[in-house]
Protein backbone atom coordinates (compact mmCIF):
# COMPACT_ATOMS: atom_id res chain seq x y z
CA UNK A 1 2.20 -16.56 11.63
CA UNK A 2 0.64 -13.28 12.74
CA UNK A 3 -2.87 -12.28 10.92
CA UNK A 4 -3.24 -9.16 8.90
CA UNK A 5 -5.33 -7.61 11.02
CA UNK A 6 -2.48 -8.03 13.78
CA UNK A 7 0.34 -6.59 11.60
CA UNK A 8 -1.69 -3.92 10.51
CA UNK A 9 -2.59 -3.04 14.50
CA UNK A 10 0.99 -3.37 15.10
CA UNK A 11 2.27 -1.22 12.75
CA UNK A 12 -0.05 1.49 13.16
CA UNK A 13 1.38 1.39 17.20
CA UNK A 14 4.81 2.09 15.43
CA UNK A 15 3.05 5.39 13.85
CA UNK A 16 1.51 6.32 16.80
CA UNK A 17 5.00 6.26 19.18
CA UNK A 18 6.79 8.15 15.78
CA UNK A 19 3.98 11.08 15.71
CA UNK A 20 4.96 11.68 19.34
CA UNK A 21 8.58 10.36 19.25
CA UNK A 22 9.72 13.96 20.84
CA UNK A 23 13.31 12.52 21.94
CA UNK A 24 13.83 12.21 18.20
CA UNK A 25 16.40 15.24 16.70
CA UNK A 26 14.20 15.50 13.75
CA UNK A 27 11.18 15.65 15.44
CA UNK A 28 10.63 19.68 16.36
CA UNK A 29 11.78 19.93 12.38
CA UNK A 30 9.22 17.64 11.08
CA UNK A 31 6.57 19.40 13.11
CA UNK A 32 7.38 22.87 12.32
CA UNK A 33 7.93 22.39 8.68
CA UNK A 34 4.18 20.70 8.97
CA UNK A 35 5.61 17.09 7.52
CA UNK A 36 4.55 13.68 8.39
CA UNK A 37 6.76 10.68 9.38
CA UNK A 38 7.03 8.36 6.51
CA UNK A 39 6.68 4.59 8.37
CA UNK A 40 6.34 2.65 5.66
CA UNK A 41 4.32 1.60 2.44
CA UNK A 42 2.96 -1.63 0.74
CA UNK A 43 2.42 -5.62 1.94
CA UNK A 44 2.47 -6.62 5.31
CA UNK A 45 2.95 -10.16 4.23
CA UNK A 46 5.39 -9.11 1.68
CA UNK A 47 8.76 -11.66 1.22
CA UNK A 48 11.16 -8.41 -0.16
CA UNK A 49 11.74 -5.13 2.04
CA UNK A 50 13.26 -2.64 0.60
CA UNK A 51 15.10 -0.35 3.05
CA UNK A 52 16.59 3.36 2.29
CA UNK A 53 17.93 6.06 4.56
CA UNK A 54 15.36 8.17 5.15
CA UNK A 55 12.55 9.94 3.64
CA UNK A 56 13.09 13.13 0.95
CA UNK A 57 10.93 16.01 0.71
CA UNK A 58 8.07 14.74 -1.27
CA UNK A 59 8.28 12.41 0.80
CA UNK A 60 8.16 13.96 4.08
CA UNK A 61 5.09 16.23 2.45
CA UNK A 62 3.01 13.01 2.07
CA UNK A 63 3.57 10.34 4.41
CA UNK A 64 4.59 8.02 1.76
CA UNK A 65 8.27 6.77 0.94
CA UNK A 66 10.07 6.87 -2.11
CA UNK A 67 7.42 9.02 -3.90
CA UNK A 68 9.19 11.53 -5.82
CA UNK A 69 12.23 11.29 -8.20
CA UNK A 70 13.96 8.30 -5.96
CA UNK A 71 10.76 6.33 -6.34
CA UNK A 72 10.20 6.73 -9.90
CA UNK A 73 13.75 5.28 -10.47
CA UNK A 74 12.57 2.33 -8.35
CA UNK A 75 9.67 1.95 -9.90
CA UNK A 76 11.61 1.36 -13.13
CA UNK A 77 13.74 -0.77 -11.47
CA UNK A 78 11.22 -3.10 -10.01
CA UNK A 79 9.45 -3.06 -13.44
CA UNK A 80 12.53 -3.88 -15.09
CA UNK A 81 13.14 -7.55 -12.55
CA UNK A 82 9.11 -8.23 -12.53
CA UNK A 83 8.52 -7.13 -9.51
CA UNK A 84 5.07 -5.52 -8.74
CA UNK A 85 5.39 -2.75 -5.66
CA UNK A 86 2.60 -3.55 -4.43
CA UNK A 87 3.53 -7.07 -3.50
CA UNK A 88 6.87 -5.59 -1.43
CA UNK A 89 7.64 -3.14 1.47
CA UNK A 90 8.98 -0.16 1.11
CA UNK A 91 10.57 2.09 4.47
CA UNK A 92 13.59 3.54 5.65
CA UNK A 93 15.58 3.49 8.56
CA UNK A 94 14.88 7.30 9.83
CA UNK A 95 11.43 7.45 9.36
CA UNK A 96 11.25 11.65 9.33
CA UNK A 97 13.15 13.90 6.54
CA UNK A 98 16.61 15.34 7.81
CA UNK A 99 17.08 18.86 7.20
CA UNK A 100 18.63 19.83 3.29
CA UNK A 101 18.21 16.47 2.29
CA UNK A 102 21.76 15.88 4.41
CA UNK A 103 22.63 12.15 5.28
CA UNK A 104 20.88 10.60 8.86
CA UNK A 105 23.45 11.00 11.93
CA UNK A 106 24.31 7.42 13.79
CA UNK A 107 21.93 9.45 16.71
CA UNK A 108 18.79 9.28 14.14
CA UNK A 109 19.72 5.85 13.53
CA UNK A 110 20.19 4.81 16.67
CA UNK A 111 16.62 6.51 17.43
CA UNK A 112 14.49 5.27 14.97
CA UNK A 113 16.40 1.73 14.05
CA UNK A 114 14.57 -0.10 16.52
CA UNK A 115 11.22 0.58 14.55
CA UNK A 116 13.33 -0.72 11.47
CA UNK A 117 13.67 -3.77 13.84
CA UNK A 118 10.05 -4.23 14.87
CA UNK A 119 9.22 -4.00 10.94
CA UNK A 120 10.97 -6.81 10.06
CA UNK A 121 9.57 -9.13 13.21
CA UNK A 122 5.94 -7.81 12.12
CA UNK A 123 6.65 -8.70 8.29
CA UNK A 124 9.42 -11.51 8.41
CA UNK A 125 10.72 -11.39 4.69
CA UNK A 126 12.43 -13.69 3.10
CA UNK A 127 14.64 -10.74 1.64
CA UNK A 128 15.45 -7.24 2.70
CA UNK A 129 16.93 -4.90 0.20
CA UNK A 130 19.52 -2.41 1.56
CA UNK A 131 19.29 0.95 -0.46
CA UNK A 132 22.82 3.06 0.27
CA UNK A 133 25.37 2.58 2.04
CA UNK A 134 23.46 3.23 5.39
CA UNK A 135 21.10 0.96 5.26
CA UNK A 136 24.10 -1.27 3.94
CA UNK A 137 25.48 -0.74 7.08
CA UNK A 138 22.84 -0.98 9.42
CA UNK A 139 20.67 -4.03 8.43
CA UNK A 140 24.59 -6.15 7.99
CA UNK A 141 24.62 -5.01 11.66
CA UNK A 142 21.48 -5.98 12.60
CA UNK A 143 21.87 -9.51 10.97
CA UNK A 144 25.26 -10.51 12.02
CA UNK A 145 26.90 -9.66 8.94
CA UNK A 146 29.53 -7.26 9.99
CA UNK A 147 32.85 -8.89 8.72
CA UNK A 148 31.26 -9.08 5.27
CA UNK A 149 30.61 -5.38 5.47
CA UNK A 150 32.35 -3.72 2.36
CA UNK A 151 32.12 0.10 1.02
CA UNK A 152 29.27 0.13 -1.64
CA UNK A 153 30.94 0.60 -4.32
CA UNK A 154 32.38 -2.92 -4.27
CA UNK A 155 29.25 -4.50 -2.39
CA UNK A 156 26.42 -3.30 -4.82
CA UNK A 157 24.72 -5.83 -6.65
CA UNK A 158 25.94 -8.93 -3.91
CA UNK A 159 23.36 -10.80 -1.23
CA UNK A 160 24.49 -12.55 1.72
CA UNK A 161 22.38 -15.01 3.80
CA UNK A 162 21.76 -14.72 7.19
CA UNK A 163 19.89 -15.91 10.94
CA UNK A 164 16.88 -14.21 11.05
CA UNK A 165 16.01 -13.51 14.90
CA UNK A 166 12.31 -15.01 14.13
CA UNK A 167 11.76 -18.86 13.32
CA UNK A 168 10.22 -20.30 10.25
CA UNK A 169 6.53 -20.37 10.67
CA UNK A 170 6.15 -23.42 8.38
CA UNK A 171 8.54 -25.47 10.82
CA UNK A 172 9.24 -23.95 13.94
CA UNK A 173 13.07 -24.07 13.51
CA UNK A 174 15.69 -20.99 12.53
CA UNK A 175 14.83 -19.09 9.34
CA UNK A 176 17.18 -17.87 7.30
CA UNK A 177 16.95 -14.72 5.21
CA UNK A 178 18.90 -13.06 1.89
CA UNK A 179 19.87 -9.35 2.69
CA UNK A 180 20.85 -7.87 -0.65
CA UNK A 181 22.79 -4.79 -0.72
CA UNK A 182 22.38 -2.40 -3.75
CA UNK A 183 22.76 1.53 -4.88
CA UNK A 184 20.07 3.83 -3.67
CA UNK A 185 18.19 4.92 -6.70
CA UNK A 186 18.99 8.62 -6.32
CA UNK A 187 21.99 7.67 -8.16
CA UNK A 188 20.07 7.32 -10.97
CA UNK A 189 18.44 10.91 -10.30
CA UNK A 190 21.98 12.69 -10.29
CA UNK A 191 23.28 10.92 -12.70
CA UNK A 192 20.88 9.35 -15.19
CA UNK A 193 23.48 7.40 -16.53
CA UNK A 194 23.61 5.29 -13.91
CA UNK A 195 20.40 3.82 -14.35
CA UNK A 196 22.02 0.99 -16.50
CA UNK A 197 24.42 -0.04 -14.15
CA UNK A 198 21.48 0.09 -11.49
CA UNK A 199 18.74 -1.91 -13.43
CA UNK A 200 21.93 -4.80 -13.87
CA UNK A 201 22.17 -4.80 -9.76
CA UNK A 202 18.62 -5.26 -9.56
CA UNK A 203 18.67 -8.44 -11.71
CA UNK A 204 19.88 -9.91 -8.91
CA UNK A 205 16.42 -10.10 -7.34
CA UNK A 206 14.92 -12.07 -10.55
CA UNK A 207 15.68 -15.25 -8.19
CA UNK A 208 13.48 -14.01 -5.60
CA UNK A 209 10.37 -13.30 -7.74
CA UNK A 210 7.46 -16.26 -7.70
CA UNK A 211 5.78 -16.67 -10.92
């Protein structure tokens, strides 16, 4: 297994190609608008990674994801399963704020989903946690998972298991890993009423938490 101080070097090299990532649609926005690509935040050994779409404002102001309202939904989320955030990962699959808040195009995925990819070789979870319905759709992609892909109204709250493209490090042979596909919290910010329905999806990852 890779040592800290090799993640870390590695995914600072992913920051340093998105600073200058000028074939990126988003990038002569981020830049005038003075905002800093949001990469990624939290254990480079973690087991979970949670994935969203792509950073907000506050988000895009800082450097760090799910900061404002979004993240203080998933804060109460992860309180609510036992989950400490500092023990996860926390990114998204655009990695700079599209204009308005509007959803990513498939071109900013397509652009910045291969740093998505290099996350997960760098961390190898155990779990990743799709937030939305894009990264729903992306990371079943990525995994092989396409003919269980459903809209997210009917896959919220269900995990699938899958090949991971890396190999256990305890044995040498094929790892497996659980991607989990749930509501992005921001449902919870428009409508607070949701956040019932959301903490009972997250329950799901009580399983997954080592005592």
């Amino acid at each position: 297994m890779p040592s800290q101080t090799s993640k870390t070097k590695k995914m600072k090299a992913i920051r340093d190609e998105i600073l200058v990532l000028k074939e990126s649609p988003l990038f002569e926005y981020r830049v005038s608008n003075k905002y800093f690509p949001v990469i990624g935040e939290g254990s480079h050994d973690a087991d979970i990674v949670f994935v969203g779409e792509a950073p907000g404002r506050n988000e895009a102001k800082t450097g760090k994801p799910f900061c404002g309202a979004a993240g203080n939904v998933l804060d109460q989320l992860l309180e609510h399963v036992g989950i400490p955030r500092k023990s996860i990962y926390i990114t998204n699959i655009v990695k700079d704020r599209p204009p308005e808040n509007r959803d990513p195009t498939s071109r900013e995925i397509e652009v910045y989903g291969p740093f998505l990819d290099r996350q997960f070789e760098i961390i190898q979870p155990k779990v990743v946690v799709a937030l939305g319905r894009y990264a729903m759709g992306y990371i079943m992609k990525k995994f092989g998972l396409d003919q269980e892909i459903e809209p997210i109204g009917k896959a919220h709250g269900k995990a699938h298991k899958a090949l991971a493209p890396w190999n256990d490090p305890k044995t040498s042979k094929s790892a497996y890993i659980d991607i989990v596909t749930l509501y992005h919290p921001c449902v919870a910010v428009y409508n607070p009423n949701n956040l019932p329905n959301l903490k009972k999806d997250f329950e799901v990852l009580r399983k997954y938490v080592q005592d």
